[in-house]
N, C-alpha and C. Protein backbone atom coordinates (compact mmCIF):
# COMPACT_ATOMS: atom_id res chain seq x y z
N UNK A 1 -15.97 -7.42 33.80
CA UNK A 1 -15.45 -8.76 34.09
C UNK A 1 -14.27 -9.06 33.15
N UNK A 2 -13.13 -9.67 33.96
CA UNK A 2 -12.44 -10.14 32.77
C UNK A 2 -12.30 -11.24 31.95
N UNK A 3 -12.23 -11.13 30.52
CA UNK A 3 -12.36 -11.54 29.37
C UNK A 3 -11.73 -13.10 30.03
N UNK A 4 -12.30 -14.25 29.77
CA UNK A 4 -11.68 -15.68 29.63
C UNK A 4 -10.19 -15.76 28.26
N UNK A 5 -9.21 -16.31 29.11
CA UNK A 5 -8.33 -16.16 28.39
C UNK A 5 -8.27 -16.84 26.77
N UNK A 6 -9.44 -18.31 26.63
CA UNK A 6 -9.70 -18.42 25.81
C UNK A 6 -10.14 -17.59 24.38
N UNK A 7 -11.29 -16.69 25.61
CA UNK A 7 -11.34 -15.53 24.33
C UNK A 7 -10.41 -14.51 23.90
N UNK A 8 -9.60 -14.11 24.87
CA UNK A 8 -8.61 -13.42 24.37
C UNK A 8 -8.03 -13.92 23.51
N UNK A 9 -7.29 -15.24 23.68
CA UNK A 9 -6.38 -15.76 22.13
C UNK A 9 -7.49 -16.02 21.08
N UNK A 10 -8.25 -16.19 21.13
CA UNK A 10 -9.22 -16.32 19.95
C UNK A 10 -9.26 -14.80 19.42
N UNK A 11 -9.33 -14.08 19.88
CA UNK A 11 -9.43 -12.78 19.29
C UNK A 11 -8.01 -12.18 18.82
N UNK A 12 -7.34 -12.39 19.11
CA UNK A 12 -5.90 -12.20 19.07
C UNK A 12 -5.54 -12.94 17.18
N UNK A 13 -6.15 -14.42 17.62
CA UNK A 13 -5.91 -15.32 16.48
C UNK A 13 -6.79 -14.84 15.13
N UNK A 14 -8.05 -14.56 15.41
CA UNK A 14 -9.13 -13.83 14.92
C UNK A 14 -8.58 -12.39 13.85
N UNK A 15 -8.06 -11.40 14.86
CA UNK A 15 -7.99 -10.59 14.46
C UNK A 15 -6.47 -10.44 13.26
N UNK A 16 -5.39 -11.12 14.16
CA UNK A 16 -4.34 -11.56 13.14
C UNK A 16 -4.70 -12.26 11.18
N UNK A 17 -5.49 -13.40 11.99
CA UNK A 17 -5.97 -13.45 10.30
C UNK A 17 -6.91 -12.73 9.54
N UNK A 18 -8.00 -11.76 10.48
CA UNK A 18 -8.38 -10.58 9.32
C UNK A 18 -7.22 -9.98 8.67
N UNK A 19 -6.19 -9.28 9.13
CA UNK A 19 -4.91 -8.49 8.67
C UNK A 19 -4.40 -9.47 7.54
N UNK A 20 -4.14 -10.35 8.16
CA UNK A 20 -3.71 -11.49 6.87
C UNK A 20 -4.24 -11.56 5.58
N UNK A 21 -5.47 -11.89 5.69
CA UNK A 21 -6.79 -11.39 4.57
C UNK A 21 -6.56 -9.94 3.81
N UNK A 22 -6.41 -9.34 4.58
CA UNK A 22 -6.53 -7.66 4.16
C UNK A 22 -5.30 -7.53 3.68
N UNK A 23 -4.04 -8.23 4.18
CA UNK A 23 -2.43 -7.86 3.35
C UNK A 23 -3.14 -8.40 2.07
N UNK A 24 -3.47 -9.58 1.85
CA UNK A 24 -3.30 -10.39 0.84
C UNK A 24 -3.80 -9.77 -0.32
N UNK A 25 -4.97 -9.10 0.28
CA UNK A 25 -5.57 -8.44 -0.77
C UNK A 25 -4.76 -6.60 -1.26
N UNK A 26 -4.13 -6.20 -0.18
CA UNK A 26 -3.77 -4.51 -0.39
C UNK A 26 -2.60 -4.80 -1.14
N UNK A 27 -1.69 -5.84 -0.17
CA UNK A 27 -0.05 -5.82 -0.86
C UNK A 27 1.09 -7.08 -1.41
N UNK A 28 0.02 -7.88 -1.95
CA UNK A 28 0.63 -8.85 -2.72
C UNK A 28 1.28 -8.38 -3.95
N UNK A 29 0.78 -7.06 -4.53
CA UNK A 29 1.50 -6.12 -5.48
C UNK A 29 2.88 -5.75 -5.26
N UNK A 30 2.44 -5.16 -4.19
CA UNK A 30 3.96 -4.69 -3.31
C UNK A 30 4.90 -5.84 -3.27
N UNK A 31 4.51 -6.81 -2.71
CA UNK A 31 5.70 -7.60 -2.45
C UNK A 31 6.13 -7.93 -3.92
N UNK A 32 5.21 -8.47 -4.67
CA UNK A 32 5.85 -8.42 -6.03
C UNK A 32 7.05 -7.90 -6.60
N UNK A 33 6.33 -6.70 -6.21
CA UNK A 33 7.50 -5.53 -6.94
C UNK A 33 9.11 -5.30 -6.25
N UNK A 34 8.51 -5.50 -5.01
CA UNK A 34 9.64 -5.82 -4.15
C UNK A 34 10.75 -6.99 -4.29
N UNK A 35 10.13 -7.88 -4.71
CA UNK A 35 10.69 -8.89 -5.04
C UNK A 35 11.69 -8.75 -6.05
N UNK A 36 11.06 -8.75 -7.52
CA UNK A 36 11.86 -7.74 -8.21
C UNK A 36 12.77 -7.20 -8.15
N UNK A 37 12.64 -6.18 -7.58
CA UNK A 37 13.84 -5.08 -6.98
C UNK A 37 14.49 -5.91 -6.69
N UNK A 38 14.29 -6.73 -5.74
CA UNK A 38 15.81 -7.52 -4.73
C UNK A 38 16.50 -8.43 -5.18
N UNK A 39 15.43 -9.09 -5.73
CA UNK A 39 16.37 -10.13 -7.21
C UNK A 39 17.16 -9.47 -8.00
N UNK A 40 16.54 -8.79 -8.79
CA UNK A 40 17.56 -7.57 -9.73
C UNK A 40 18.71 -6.97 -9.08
N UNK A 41 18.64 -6.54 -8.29
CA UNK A 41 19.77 -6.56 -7.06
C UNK A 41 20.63 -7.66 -7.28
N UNK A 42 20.53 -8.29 -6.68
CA UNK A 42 20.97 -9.54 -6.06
C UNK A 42 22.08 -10.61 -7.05
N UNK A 43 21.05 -10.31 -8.25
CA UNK A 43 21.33 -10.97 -9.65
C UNK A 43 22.44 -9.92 -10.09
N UNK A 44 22.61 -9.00 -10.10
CA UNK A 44 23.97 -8.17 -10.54
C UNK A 44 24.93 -7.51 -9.70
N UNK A 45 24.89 -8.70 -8.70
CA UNK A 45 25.99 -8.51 -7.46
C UNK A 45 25.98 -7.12 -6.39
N UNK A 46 24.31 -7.15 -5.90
CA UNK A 46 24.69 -5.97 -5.53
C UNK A 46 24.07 -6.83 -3.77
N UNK A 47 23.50 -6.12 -3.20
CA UNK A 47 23.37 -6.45 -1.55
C UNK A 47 21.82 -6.07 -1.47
N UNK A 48 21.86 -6.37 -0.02
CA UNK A 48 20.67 -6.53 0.68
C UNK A 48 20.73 -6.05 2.14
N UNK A 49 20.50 -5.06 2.50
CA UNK A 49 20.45 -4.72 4.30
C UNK A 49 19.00 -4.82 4.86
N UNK A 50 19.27 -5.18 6.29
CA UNK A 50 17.88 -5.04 6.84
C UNK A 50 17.95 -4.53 8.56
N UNK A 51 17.31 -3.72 8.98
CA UNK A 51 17.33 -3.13 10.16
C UNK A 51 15.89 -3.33 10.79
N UNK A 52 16.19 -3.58 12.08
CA UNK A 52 14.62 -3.12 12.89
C UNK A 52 15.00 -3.22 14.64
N UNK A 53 14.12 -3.00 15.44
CA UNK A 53 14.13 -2.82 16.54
C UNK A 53 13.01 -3.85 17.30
N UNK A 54 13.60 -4.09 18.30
CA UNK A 54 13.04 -5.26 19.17
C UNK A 54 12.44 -6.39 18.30
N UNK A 55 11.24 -6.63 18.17
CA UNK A 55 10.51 -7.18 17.63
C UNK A 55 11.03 -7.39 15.76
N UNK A 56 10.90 -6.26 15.56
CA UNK A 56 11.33 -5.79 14.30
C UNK A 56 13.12 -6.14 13.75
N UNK A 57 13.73 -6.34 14.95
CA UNK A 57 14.93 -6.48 14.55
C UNK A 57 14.99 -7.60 14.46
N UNK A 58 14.62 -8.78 15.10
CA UNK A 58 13.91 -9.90 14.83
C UNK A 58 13.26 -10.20 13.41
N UNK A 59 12.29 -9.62 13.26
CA UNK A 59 12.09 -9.75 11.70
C UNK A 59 13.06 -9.64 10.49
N UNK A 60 13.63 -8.22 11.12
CA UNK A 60 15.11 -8.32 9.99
C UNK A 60 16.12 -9.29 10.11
N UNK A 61 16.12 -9.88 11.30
CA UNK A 61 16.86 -11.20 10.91
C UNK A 61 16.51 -12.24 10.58
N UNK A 62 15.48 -12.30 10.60
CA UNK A 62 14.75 -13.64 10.14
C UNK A 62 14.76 -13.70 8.56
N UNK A 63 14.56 -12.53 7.66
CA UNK A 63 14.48 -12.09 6.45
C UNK A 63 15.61 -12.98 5.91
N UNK A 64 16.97 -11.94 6.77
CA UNK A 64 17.75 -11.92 6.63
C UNK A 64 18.62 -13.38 6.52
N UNK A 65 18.01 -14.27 6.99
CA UNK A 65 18.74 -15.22 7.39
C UNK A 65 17.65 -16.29 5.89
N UNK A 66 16.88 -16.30 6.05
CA UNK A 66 15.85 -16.71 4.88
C UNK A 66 16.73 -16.75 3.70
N UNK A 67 16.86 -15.43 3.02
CA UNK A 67 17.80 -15.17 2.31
C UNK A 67 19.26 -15.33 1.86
N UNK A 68 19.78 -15.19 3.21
CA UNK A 68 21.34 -15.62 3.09
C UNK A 68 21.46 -16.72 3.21
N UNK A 69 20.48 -17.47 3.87
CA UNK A 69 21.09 -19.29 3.96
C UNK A 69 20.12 -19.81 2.71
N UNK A 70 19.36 -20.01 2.79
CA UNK A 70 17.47 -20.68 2.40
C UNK A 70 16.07 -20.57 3.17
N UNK A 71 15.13 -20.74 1.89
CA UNK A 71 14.18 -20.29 2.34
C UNK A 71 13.79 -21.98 1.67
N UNK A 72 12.83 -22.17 0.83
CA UNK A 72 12.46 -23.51 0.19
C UNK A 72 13.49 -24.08 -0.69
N UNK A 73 14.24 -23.81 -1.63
CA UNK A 73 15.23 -24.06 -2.49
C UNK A 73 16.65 -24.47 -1.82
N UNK A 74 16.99 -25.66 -2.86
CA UNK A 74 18.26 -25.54 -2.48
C UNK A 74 19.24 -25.06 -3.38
N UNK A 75 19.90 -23.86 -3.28
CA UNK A 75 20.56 -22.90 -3.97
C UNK A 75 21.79 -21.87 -3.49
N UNK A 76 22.41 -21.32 -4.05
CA UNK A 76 23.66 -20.87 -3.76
C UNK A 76 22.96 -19.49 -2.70
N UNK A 77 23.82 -19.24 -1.46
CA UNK A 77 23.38 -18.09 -0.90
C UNK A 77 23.52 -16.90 -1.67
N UNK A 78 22.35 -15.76 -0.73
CA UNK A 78 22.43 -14.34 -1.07
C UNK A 78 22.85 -13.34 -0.18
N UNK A 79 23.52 -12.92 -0.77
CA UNK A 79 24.23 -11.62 -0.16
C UNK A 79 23.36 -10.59 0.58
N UNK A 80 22.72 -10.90 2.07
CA UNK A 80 21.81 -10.42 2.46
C UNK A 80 22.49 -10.19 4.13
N UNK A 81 22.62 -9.08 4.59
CA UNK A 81 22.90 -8.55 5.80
C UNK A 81 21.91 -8.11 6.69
N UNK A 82 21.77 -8.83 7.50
CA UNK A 82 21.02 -7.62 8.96
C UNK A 82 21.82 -7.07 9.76
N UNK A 83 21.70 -5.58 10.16
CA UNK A 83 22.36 -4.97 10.74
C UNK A 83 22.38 -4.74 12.22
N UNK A 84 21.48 -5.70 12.70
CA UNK A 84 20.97 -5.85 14.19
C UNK A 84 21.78 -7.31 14.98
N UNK A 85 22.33 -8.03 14.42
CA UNK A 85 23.18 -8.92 14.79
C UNK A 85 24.59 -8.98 14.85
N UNK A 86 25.61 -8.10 15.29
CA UNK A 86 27.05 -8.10 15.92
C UNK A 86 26.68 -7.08 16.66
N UNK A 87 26.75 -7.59 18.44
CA UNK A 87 26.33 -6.97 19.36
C UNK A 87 27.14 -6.19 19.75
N UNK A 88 28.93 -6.60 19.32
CA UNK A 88 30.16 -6.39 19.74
C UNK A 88 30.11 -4.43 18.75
N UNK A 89 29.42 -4.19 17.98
CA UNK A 89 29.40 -3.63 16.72
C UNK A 89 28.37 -2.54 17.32
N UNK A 90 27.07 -3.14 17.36
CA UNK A 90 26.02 -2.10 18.10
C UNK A 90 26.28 -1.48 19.07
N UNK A 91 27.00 -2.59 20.20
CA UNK A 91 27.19 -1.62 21.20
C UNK A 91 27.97 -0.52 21.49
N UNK A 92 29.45 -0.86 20.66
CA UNK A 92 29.75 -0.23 19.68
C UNK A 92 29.78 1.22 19.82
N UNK A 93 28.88 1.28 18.37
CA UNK A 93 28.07 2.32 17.78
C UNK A 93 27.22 3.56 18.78
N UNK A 94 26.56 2.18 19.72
CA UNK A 94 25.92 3.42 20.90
C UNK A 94 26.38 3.93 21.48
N UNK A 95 27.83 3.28 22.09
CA UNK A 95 28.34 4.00 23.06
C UNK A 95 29.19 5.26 22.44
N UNK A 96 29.59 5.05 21.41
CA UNK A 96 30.53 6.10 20.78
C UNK A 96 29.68 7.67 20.03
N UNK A 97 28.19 7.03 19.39
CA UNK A 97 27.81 7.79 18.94
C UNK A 97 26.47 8.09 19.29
N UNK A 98 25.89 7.06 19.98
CA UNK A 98 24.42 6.87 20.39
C UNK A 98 23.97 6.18 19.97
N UNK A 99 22.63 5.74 20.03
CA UNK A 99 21.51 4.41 19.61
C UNK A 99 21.03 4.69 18.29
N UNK A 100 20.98 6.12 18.23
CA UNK A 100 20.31 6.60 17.03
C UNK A 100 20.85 6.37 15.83
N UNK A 101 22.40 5.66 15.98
CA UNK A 101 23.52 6.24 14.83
C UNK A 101 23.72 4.73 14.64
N UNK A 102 22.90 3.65 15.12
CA UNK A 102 23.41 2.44 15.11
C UNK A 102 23.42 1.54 13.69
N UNK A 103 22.28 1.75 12.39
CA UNK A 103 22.32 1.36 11.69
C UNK A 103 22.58 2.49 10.69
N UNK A 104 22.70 3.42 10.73
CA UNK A 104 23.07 4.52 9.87
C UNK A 104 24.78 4.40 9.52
N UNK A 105 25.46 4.18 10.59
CA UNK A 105 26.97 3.95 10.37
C UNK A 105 27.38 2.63 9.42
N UNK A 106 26.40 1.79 9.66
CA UNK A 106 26.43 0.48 8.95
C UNK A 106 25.74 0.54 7.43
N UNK A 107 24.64 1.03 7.02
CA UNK A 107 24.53 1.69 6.42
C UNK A 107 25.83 2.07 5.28
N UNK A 108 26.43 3.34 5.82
CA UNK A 108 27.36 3.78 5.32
C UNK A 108 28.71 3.04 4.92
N UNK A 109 28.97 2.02 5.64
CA UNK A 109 30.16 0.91 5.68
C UNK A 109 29.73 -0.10 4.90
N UNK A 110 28.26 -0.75 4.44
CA UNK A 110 28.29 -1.62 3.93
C UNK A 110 26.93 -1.25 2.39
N UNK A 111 26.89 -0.26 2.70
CA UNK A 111 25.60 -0.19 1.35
C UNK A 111 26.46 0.67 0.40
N UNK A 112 26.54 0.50 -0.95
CA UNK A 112 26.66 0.93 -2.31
C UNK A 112 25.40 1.34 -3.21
N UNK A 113 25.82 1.96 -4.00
CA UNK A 113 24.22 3.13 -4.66
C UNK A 113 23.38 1.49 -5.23
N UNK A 114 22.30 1.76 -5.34
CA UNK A 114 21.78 0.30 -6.14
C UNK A 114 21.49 -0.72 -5.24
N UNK A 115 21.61 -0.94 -4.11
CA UNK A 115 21.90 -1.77 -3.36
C UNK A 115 20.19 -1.37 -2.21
N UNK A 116 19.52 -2.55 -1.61
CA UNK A 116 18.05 -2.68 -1.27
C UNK A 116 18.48 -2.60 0.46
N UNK A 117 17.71 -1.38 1.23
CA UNK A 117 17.54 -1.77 2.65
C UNK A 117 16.40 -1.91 3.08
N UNK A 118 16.08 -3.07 3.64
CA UNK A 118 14.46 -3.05 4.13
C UNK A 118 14.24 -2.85 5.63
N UNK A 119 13.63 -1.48 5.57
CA UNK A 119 13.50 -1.17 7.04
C UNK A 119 12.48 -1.37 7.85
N UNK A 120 12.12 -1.75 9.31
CA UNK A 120 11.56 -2.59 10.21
C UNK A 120 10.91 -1.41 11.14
N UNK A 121 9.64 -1.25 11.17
CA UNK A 121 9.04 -0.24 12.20
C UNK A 121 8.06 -0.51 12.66
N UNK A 122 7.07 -0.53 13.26
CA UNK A 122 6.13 -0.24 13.17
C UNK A 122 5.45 0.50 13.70
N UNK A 123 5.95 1.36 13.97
CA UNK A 123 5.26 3.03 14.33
C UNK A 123 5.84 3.99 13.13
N UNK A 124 6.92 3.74 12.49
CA UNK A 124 7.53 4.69 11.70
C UNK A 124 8.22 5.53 12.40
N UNK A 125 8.84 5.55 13.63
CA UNK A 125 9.07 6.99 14.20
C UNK A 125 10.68 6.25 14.97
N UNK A 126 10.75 5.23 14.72
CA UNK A 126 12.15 4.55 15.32
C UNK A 126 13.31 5.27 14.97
N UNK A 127 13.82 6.33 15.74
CA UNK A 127 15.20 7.45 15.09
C UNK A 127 15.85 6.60 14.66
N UNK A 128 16.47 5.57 14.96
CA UNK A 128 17.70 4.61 14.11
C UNK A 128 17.61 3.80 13.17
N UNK A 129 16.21 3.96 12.91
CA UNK A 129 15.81 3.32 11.28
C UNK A 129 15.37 4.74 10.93
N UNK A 130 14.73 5.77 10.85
CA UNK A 130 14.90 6.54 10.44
C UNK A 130 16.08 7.31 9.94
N UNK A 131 17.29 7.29 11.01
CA UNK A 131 18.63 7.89 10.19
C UNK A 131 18.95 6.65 9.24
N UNK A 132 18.79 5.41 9.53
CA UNK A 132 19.23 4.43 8.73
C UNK A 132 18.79 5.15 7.08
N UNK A 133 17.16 4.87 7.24
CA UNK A 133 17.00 6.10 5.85
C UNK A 133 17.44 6.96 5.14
N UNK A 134 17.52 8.09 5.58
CA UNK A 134 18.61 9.00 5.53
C UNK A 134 19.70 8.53 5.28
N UNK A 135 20.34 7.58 5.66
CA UNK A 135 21.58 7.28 4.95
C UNK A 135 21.66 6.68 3.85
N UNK A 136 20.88 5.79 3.89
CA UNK A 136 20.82 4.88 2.55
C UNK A 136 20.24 5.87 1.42
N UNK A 137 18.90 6.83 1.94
CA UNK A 137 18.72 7.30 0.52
C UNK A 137 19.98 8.84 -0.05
N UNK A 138 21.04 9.20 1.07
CA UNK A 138 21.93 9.65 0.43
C UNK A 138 22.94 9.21 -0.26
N UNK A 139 23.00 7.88 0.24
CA UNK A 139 24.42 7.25 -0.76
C UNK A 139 23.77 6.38 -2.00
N UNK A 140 22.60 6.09 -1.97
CA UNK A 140 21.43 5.69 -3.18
C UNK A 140 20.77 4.48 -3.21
N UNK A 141 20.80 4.22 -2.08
CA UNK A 141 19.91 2.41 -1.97
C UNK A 141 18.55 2.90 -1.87
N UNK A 142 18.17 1.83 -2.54
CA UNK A 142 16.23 1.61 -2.29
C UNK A 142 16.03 0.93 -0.98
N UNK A 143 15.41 2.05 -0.53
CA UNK A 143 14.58 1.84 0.76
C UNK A 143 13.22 1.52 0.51
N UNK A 144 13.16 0.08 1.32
CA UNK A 144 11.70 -0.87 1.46
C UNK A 144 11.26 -0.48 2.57
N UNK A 145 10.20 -0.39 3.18
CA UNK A 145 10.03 0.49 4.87
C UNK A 145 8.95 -0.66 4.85
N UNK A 146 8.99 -1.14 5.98
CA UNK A 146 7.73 -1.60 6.68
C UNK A 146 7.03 -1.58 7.69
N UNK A 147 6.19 -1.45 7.99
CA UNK A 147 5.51 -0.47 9.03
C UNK A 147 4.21 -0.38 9.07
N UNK A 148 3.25 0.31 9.96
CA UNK A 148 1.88 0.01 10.15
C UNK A 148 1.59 1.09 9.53
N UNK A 149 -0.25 1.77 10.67
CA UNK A 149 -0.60 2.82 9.95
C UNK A 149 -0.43 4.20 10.34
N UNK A 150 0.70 4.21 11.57
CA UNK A 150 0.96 5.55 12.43
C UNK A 150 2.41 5.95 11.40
N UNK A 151 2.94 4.84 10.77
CA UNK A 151 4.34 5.44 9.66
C UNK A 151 3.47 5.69 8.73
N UNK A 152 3.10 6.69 8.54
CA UNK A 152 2.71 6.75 6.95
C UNK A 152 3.64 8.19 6.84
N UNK A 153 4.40 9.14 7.29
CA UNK A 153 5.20 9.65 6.79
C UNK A 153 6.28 9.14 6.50
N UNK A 154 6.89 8.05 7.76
CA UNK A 154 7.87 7.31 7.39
C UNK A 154 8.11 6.73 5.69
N UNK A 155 6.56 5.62 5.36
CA UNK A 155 6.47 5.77 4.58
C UNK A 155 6.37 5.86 2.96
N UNK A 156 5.99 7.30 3.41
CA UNK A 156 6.56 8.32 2.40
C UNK A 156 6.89 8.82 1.86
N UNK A 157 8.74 8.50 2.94
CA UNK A 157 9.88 8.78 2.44
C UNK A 157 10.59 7.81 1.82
N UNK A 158 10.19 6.41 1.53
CA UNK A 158 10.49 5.09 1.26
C UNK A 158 10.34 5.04 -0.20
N UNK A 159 11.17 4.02 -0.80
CA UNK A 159 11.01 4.06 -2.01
C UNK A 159 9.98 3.68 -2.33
N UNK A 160 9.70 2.32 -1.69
CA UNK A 160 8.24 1.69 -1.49
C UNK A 160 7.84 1.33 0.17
N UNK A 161 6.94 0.61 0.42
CA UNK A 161 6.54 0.89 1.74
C UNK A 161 5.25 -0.37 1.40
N UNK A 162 5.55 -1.29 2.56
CA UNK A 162 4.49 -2.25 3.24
C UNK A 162 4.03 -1.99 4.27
N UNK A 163 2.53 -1.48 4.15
CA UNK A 163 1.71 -0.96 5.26
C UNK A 163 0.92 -1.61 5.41
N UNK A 164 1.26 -2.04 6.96
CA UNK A 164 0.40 -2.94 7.64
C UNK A 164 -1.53 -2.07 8.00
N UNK A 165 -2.57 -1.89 7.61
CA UNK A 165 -3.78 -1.64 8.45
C UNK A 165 -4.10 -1.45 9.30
N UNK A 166 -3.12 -1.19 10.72
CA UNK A 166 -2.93 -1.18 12.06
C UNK A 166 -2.25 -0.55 12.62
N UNK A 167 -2.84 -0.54 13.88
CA UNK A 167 -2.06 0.49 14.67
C UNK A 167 -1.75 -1.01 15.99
N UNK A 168 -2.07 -1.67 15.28
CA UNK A 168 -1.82 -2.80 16.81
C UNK A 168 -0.07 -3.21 16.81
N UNK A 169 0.80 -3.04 17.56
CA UNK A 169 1.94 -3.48 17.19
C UNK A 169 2.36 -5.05 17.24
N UNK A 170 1.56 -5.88 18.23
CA UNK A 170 1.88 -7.21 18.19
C UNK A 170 1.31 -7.94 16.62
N UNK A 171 0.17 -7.40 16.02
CA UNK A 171 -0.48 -7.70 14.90
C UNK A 171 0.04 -7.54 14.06
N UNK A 172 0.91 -5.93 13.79
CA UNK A 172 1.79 -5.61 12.70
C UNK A 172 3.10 -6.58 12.43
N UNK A 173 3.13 -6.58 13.55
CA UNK A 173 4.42 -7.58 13.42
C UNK A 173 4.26 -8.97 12.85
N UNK A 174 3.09 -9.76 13.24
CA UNK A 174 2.49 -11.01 12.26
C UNK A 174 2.61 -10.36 10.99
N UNK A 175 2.38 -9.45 11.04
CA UNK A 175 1.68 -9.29 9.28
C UNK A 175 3.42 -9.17 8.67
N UNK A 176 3.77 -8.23 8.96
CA UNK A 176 5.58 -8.25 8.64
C UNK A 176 6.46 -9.33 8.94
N UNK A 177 6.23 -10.24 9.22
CA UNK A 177 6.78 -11.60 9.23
C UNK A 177 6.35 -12.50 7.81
N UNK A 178 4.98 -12.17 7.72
CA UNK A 178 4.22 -13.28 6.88
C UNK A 178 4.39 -12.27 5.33
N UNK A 179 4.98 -11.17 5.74
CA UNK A 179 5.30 -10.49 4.15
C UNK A 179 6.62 -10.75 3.73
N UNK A 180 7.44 -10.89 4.81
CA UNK A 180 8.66 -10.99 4.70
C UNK A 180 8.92 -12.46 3.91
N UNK A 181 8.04 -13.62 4.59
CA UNK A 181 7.70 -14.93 4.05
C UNK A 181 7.66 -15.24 2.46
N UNK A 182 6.70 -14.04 2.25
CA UNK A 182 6.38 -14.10 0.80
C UNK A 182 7.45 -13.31 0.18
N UNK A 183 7.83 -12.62 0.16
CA UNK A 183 8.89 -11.75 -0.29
C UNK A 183 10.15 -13.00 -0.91
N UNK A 184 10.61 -13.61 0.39
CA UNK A 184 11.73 -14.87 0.12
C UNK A 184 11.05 -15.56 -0.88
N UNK A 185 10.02 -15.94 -0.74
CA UNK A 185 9.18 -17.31 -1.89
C UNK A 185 9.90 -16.74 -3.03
N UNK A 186 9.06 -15.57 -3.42
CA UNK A 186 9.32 -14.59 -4.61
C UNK A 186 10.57 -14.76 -4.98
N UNK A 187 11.64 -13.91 -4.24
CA UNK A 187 13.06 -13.67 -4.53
C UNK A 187 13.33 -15.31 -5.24
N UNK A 188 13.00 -16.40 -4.42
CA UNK A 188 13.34 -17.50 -4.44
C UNK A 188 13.38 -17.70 -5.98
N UNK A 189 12.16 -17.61 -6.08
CA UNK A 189 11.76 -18.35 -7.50
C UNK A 189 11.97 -17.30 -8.76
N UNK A 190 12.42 -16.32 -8.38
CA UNK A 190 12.76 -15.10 -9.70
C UNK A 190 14.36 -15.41 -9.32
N UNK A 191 15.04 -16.16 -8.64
CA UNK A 191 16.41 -16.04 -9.01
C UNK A 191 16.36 -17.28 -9.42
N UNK A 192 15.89 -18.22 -9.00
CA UNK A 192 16.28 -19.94 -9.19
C UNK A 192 15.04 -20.92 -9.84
N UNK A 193 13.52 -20.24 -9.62
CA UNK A 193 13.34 -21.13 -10.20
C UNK A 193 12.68 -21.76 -9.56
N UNK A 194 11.68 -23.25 -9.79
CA UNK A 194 11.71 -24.35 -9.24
C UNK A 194 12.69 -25.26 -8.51
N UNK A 195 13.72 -25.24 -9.47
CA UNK A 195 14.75 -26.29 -9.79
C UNK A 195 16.43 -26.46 -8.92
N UNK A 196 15.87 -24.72 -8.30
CA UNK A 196 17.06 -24.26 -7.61
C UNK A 196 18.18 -23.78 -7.97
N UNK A 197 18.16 -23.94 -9.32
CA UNK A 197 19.41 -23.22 -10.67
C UNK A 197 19.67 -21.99 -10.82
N UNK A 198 20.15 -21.15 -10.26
CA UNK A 198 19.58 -19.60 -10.65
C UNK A 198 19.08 -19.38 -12.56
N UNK A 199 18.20 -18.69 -12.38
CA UNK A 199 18.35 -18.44 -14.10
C UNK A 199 19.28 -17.51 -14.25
N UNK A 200 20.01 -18.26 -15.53
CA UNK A 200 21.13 -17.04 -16.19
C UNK A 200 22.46 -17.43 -15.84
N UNK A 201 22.22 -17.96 -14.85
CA UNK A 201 23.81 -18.49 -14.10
C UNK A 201 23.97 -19.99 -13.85
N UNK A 202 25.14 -19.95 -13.80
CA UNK A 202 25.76 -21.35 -13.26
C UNK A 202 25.19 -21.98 -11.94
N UNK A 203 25.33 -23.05 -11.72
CA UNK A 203 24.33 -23.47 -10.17
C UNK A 203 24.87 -23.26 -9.56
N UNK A 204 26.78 -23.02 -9.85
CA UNK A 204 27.06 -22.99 -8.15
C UNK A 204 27.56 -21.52 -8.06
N UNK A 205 27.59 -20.64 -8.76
CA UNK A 205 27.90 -19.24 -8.97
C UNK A 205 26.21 -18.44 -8.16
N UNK A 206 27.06 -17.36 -6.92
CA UNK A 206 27.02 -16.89 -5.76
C UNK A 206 26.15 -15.37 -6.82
N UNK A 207 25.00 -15.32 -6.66
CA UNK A 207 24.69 -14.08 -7.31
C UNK A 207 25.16 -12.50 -6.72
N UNK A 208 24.82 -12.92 -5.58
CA UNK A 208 25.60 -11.61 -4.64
C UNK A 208 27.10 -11.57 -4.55
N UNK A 209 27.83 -12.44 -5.12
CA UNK A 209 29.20 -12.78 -4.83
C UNK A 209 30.10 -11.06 -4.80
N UNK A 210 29.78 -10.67 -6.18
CA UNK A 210 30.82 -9.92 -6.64
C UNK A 210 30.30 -8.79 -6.19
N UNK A 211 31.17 -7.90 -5.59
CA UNK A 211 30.95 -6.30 -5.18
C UNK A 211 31.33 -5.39 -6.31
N UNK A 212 30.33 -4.45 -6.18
CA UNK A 212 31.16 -3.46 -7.04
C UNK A 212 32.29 -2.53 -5.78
């Protein structure tokens, strides 16, 4: 018989906040550290990329946009790019070189050694965040990977890696939204503070401003 749709979203809702529970407890470390990283970044003028696909590319812009405009604070923006938003650019990219080559070229045009890409999967097996990888870890950015429990080679290959408990992809994706959430809090308050001031700097001085 089929399931009453009631119960389906209950289980849906159900099962989303076990994962929730279970991030909180596996990778509140992670994001920590992550955090870290991207501030430290960020704070000595360096960048921020983010890539993903469908769902995921979505997430990277959402990050992305968290970051570059605001998240809770009111404070000077961060130098934070997603590479899934100039369509004029992607399409681009596919037609000239393929789908596969879409954030890897960008990548290469906009990342410097030192510089954080957080990549969007959740299977781990997405070729164009995978070459994205590959690119970034040849020219020397820290790769953040996020992803469920079928990337675990993906990974692997990551500098660090937020692994979702799942193989469910609509679930993974809650959970990589609500890390991404915490991640901004973090960044937030290791660059600015309560108060919205960056520490170390002037209030209205752009931490990402300056390129090397």
């Amino acid at each position: 018989m089929t399931r009453p749709p009631e119960d389906r979203a209950r289980a849906a809702l159900e099962e989303s906040a076990r994962l929730l529970r279970e991030a909180a407890e596996r990778l509140a470390r992670p994001v920590v550290d992550l955090s870290e990283r991207v501030a430290g970044v960020l704070r000595q003028g360096g960048r921020v990329l983010a890539c993903g696909n469908g769902g995921s590319a979505a997430d990277a812009q959402h990050v992305a946009a968290e970051l570059a405009g605001r998240f809770r604070l009111e404070r000077p923006p961060l130098d934070v790019l997603s590479l899934t938003t100039n369509p004029s650019l992607v399409t681009a990219l596919a037609n000239d070189y393929g789908f596969e080559e879409i954030f890897a070229r960008q990548v290469e045009a906009h990342g410097r050694p030192g510089d954080v890409i957080l990549l969007f999967t959740t299977s781990g097996t997405s070729e164009n965040v995978v070459r994205a990888l590959e690119s970034a870890k040849r020219i020397g950015l820290w790769a953040a990977g996020f992803t469920g429990l079928g990337g675990a080679s993906f990974a692997s290959r990551c500098d660090s890696a937020l692994v979702v408990p799942s193989h469910d992809v609509p679930r993974i994706q809650e959970v990589h939204i609500a890390l991404g959430h915490a991640l901004c809090e973090c960044v937030e308050a290791l660059l600015f503070g309560a108060g919205g001031t960056a520490r170390g700097m002037d209030a209205g001085e752009n931490p990402g401003r300056e390129r090397r």
